[in-house]
Each structure stands twice: as structure tokens, then as C-alpha cells.
N, C-alpha and C. Protein backbone atom coordinates (compact mmCIF):
# COMPACT_ATOMS: atom_id res chain seq x y z
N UNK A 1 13.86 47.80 160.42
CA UNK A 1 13.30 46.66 159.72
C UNK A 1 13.07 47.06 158.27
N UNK A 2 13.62 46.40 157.00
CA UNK A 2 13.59 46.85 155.82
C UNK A 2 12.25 46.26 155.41
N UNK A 3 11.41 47.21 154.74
CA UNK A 3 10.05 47.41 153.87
C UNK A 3 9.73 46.09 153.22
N UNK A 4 9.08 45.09 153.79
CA UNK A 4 8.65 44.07 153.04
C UNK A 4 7.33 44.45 151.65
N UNK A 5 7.94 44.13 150.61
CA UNK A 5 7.01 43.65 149.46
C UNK A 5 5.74 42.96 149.54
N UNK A 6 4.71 43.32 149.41
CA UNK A 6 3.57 42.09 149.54
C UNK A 6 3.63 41.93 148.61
N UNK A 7 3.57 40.86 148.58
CA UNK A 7 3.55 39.37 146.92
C UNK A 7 1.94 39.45 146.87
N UNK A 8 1.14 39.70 147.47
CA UNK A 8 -0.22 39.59 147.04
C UNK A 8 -0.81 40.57 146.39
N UNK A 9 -0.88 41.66 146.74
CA UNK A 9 -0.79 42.94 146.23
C UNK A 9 0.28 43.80 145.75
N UNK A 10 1.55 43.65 144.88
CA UNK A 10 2.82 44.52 144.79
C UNK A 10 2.10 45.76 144.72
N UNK A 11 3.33 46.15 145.22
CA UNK A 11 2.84 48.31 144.71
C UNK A 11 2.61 48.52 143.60
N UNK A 12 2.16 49.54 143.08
CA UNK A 12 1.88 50.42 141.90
C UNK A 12 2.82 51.04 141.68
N UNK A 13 2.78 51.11 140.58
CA UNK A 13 3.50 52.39 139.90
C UNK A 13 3.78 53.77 140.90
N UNK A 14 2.27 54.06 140.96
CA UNK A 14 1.94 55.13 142.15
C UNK A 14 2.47 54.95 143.56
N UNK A 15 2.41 53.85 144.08
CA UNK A 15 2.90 53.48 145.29
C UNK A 15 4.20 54.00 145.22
N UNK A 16 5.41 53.31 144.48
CA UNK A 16 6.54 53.64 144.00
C UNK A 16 6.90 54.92 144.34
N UNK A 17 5.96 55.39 143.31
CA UNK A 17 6.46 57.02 143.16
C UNK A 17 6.36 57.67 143.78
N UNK A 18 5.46 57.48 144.86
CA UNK A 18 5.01 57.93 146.13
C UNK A 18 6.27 57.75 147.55
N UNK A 19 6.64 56.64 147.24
CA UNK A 19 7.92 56.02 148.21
C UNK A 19 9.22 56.71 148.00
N UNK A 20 9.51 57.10 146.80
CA UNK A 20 10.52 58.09 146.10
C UNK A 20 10.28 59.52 146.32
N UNK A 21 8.88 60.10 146.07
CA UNK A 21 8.86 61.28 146.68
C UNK A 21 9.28 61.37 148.23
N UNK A 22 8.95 60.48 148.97
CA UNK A 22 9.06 60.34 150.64
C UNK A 22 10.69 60.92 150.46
N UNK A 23 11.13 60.05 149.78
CA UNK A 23 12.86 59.56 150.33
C UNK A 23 12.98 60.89 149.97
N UNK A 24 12.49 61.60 148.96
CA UNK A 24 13.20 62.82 147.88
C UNK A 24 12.83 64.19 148.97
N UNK A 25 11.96 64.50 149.61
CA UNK A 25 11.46 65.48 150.76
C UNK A 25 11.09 64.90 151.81
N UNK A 26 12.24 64.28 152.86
CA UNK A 26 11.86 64.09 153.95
C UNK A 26 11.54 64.92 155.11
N UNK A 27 11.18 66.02 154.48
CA UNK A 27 10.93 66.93 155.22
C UNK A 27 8.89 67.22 154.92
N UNK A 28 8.66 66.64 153.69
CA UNK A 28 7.34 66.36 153.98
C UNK A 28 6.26 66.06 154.72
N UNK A 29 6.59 64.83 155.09
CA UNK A 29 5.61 64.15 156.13
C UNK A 29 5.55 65.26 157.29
N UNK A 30 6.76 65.57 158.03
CA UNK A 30 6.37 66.38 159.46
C UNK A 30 6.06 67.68 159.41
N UNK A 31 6.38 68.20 158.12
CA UNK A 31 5.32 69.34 157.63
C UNK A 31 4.44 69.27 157.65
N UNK A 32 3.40 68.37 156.80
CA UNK A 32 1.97 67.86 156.99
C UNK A 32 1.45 67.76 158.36
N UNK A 33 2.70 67.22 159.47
CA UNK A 33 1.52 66.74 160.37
C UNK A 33 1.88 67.69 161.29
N UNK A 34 2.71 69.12 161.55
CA UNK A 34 2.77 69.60 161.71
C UNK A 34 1.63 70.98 161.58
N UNK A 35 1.31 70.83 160.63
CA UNK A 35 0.01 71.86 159.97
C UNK A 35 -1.10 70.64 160.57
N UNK A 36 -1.58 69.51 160.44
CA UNK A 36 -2.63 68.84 161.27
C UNK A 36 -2.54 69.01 162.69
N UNK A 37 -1.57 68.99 163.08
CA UNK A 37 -1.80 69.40 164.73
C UNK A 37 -2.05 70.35 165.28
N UNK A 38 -1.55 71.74 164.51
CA UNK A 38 -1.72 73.05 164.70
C UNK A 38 -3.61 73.42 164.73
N UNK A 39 -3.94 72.93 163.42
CA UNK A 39 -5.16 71.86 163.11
C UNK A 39 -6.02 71.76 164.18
N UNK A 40 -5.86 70.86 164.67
CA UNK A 40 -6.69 70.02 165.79
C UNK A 40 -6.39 70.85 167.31
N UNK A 41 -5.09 71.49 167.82
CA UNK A 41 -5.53 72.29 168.52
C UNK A 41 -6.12 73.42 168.54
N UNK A 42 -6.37 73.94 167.55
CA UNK A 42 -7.83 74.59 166.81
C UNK A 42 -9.32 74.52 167.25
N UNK A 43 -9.34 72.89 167.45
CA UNK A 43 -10.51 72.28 167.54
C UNK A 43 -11.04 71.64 166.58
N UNK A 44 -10.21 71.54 164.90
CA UNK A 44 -10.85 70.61 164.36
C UNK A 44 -10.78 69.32 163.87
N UNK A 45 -11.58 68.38 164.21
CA UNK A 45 -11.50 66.96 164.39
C UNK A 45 -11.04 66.37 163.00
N UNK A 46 -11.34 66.50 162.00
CA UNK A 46 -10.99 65.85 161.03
C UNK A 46 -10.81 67.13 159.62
N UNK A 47 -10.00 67.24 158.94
CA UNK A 47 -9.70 68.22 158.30
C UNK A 47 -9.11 67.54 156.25
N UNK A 48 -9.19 68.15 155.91
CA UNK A 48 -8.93 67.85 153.85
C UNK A 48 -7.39 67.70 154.03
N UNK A 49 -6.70 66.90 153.44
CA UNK A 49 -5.39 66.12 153.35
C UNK A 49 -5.12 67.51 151.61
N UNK A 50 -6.16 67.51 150.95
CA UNK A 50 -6.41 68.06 149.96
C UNK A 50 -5.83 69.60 150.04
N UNK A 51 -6.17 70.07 151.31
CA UNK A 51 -6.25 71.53 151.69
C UNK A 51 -4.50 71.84 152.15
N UNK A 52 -4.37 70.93 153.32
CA UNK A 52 -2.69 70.87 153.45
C UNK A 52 -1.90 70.81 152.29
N UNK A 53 -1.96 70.34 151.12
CA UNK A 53 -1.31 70.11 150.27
C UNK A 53 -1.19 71.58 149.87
N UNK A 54 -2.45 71.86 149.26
CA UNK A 54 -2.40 73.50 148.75
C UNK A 54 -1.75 74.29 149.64
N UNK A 55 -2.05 74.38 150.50
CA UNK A 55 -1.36 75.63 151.65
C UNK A 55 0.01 75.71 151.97
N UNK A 56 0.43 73.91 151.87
CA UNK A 56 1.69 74.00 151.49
C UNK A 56 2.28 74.43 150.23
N UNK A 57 1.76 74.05 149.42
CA UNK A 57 2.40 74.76 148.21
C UNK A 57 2.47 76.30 148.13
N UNK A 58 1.51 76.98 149.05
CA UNK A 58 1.25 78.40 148.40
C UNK A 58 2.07 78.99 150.12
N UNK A 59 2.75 78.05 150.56
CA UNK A 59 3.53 78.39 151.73
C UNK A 59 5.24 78.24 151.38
N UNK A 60 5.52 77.23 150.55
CA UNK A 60 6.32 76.69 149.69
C UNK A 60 6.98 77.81 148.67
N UNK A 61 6.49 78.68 147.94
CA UNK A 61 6.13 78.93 146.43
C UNK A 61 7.62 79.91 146.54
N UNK A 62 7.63 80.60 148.00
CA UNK A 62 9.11 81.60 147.67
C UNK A 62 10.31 80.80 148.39
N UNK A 63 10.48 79.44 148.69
CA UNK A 63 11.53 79.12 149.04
C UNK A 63 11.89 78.18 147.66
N UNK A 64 11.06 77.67 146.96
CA UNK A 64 11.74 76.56 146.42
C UNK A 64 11.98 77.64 144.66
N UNK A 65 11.75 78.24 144.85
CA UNK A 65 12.37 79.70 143.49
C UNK A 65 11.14 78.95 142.27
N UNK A 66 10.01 78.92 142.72
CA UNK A 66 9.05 78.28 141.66
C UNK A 66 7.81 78.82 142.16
N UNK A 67 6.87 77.76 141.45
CA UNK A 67 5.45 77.58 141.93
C UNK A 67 5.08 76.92 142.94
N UNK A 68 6.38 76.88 144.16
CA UNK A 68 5.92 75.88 145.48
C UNK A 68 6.05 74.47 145.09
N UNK A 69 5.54 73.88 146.25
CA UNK A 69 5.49 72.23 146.59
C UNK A 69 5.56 71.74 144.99
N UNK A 70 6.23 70.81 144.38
CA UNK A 70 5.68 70.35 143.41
C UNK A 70 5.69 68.32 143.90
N UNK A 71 4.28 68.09 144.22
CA UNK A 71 4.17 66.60 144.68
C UNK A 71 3.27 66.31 143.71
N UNK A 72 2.85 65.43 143.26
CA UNK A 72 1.53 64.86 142.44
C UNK A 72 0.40 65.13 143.35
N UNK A 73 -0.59 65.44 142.91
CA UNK A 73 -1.86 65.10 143.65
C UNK A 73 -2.61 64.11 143.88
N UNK A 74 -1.89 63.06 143.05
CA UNK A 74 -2.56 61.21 143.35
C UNK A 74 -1.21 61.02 144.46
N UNK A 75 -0.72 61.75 145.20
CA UNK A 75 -0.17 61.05 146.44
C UNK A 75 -0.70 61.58 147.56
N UNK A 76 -1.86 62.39 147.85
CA UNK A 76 -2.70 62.48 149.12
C UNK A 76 -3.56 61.62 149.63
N UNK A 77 -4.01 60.90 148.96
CA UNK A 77 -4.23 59.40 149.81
C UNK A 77 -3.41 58.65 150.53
N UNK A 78 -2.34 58.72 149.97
CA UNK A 78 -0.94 58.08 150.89
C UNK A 78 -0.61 58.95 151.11
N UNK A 79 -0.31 60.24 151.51
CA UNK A 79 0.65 61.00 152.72
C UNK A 79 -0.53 60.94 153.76
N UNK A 80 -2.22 60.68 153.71
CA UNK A 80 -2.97 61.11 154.64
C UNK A 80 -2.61 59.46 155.34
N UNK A 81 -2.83 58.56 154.34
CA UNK A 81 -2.59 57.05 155.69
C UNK A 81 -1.29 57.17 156.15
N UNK A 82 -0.29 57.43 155.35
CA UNK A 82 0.86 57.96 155.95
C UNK A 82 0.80 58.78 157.19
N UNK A 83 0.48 60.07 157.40
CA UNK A 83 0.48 60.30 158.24
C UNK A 83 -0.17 59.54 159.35
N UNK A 84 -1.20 59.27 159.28
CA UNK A 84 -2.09 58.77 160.61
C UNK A 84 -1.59 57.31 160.92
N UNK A 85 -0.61 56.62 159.76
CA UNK A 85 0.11 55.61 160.82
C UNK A 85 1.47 56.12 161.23
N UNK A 86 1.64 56.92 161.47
CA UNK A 86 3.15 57.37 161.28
C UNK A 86 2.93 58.27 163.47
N UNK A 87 1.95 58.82 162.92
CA UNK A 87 1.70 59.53 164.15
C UNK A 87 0.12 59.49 164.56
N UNK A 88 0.22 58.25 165.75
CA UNK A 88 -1.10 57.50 165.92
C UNK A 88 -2.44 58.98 166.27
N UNK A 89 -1.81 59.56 167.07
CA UNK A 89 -2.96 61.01 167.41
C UNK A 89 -3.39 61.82 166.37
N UNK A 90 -3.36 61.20 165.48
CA UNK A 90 -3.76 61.74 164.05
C UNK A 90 -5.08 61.10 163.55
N UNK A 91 -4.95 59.69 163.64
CA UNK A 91 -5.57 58.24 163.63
C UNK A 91 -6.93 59.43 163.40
N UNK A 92 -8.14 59.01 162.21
CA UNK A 92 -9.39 59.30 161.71
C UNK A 92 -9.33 61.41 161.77
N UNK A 93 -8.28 61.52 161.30
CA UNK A 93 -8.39 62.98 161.00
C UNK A 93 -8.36 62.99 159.58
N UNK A 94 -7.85 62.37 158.59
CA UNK A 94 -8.01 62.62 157.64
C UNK A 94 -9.49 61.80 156.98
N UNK A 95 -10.41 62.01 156.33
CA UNK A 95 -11.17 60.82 155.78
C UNK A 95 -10.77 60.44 154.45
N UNK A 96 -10.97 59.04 154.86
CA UNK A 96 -10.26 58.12 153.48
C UNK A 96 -11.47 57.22 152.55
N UNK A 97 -11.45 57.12 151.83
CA UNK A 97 -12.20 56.20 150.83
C UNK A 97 -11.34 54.71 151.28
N UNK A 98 -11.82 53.62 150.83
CA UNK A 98 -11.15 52.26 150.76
C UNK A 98 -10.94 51.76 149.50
N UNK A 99 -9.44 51.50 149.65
CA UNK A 99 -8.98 50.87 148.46
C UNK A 99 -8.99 49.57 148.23
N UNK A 100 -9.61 49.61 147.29
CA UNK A 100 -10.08 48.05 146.55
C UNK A 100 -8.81 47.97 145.19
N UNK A 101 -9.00 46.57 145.33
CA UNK A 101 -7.87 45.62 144.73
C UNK A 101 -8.96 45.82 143.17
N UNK A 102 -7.81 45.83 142.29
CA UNK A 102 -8.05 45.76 140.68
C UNK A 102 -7.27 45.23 139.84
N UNK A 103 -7.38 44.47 138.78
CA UNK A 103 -6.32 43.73 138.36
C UNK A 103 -5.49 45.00 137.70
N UNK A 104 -4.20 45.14 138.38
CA UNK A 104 -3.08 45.75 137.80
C UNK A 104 -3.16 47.09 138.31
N UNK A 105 -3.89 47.28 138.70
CA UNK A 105 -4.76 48.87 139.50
C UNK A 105 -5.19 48.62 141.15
N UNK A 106 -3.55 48.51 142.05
CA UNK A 106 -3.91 48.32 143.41
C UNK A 106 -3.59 49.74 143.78
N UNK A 107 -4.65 50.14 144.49
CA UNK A 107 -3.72 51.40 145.52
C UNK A 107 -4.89 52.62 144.41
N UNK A 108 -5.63 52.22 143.79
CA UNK A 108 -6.49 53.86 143.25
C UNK A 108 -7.72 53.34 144.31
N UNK A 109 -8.15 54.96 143.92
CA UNK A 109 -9.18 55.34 145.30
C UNK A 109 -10.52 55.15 144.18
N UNK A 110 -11.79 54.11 144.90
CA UNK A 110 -12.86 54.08 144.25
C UNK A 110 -14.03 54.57 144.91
């Protein structure tokens, strides 16, 4: 089913760029939730979206011939809802703020 547009809210800029990183490392997402599951059979219930990012990068840093992962850090709000709709047993592991609507500013975290 191709990605409907909401006309009420269009994406952001950020949204966008966020949707382009997806396509650009699809190997992202099941990395992430790969390290959350490892995670939670651990025992811990809800864990930093913040923290995966880093660990990936500093897990990252000798394959990609750089400084690791290079993603923005305004896209961990969306890889964390990402993940947890993507793979429901995830569902309230990450904690999220709620995004409120702003004129021209949908999709930032307040």
C-alpha cells in the first residue's frame, strides 16, 4: 500500500529527511530493534532511543571507514515511533514526548 500524504498535517522537512534516511540504510531500523530486544531480554522495560543511536555509532565507526553511524539526531523521535509501530513488542519501550501541531513546525518535539 503506497504512503498516503496527510493533507492536514504534510510532513516536514524533517519528516522527509527522515523517510530518505530510512530508504538510504535499510538496514537501520532492524539494527535498532535488534539492540532493543537484546535490551528487554535483559530485563529492561523501557530504555533511551538516544543511547542506541550512540552505541550504534561507536559500533558502526570501523565499518563505515569514518566516525560511524552518521544519522541526524532530530531523527530519534521517529526511528523510536518507528520502531514500536513497526514491531508491536516494542510498543512503550521507548518514551516519547507528544507532538503538537505548529504552524509550519509539525513533527518537533515540545
Amino acid at each position: 500500500m503506497p504512503h498516503q500524504i496527510n493533507t492536514v498535517n504534510p510532513p516536514t522537512k524533517l519528516e522527509i529527511s527522515w523517510n530518505s534516511c530510512k530508504m538510504r540504510n535499510k538496514w537501520l531500523l532492524p539494527k535498532l530493534a535488534e539492540m532493543a530486544f537484546e535490551l528487554k531480554k535483559l530485563g529492561y522495560e523501557n530504555y533511551s532511543i538516544n543511547s542506541l543511536f550512540e552505541a550504534l555509532r561507536w559500533e558502526t565507526r570501523h565499518s563505515t571507514d569514518d566516525c560511524g553511524l552518521k544519522v541526524n539526531n532530530n531523527y530519534r523521535a521517529f526511528a523510536a515511533r518507528d520502531l514500536m509501530e513497526k514491531y508491536p513488542s516494542l510498543k512503550g519501550f521507548f518514551r516519547l514526548r507528544k507532538q503538537k501541531p505548529r504552524p509550519n513546525n509539525w513533527g518537533q518535539i515540545h
